[in-house]
Protein backbone atom coordinates (compact mmCIF):
# COMPACT_ATOMS: atom_id res chain seq x y z
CA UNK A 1 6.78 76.21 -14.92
CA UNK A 2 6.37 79.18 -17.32
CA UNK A 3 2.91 80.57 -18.18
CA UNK A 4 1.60 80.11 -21.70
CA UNK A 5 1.99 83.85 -22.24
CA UNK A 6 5.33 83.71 -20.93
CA UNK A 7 6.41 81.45 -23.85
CA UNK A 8 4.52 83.01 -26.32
CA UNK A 9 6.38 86.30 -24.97
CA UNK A 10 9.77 84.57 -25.02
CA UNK A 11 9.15 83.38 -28.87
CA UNK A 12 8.15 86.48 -30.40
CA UNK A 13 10.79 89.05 -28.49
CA UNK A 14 12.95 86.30 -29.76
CA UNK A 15 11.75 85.91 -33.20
CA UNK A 16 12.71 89.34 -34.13
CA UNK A 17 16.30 89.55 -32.68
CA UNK A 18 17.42 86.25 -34.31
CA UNK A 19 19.61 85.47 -37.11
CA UNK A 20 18.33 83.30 -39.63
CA UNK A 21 19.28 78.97 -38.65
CA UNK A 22 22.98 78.49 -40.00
CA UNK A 23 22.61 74.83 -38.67
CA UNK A 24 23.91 75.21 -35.86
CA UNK A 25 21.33 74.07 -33.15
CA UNK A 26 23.55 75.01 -30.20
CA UNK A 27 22.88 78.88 -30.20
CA UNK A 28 18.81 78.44 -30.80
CA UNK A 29 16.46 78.52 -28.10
CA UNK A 30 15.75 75.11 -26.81
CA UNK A 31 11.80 73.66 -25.03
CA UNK A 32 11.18 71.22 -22.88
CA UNK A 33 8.59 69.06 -23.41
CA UNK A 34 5.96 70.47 -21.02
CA UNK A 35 6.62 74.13 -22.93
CA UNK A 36 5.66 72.83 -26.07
CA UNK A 37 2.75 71.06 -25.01
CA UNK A 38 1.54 73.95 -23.22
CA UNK A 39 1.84 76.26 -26.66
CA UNK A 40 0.46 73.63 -28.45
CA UNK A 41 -2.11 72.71 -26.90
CA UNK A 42 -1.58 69.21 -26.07
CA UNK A 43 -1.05 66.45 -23.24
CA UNK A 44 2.98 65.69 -22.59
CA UNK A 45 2.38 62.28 -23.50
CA UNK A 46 1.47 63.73 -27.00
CA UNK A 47 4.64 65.83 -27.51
CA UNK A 48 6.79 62.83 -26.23
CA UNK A 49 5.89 60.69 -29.17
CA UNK A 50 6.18 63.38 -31.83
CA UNK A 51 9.55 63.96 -30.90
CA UNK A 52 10.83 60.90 -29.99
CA UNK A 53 12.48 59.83 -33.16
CA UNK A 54 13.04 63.18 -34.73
CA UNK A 55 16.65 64.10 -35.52
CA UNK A 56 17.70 67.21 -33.76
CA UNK A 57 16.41 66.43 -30.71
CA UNK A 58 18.71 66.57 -27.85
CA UNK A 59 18.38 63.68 -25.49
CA UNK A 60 20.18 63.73 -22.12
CA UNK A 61 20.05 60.62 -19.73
CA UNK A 62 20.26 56.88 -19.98
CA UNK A 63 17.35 55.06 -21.66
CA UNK A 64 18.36 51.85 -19.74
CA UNK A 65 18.06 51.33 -15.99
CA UNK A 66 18.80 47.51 -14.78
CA UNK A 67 17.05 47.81 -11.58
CA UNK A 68 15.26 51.48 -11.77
CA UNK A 69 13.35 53.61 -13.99
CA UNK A 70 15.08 54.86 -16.67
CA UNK A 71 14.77 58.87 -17.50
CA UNK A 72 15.39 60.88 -20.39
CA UNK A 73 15.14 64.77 -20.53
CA UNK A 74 14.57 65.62 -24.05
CA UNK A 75 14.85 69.67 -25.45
CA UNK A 76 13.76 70.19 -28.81
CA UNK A 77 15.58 72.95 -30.64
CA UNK A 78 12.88 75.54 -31.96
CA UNK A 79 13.90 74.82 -35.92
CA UNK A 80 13.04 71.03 -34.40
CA UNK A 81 9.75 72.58 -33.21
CA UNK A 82 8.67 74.70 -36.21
CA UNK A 83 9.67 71.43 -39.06
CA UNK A 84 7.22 69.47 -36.86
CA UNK A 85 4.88 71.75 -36.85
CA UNK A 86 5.13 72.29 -40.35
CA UNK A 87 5.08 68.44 -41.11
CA UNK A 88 1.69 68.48 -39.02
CA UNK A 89 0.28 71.03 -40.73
CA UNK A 90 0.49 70.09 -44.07
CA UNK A 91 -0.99 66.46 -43.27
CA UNK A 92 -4.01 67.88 -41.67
């Protein structure tokens, strides 16, 4: 797992070397769920259900298992991330 500073790190070298969103999520830097709970502060559980209906998000897996647990990777694109954020924000 990557560090908190790591990820901070990550975000702003990134910020400044990328083009602006053409909407095209496929080139933009993608977190898992533990990465944005750790730069924001809160449990997994949390970030799960903000993101669990949010378009964009990239869900890999089957959510139905007959006999098993069913799993489901999610990575949230960081335009995903920052609309979220936004959304939060302004409702605070």
């Amino acid at each position: 797992m990557a560090s908190r500073n790591q990820i901070e790190h990550s975000l702003e070298s990134n910020h400044h070397e990328r083009k602006p969103p053409t909407g095209d999520l496929s080139n933009e830097r993608h977190y898992s769920i533990q990465e944005v709970a750790v730069l924001w502060n809160l449990s997994e559980k949390t970030v799960r259900r903000l993101f669990e209906n949010e378009p964009g998000v990239i869900e890999i897996g089957n959510g139905e298992a007959r006999f098993r647990r069913a799993y489901v990777t999610r990575r949230i694109p960081e335009s995903v991330a920052q609309r979220v954020h936004r959304r939060l924000r302004r409702s605070a």
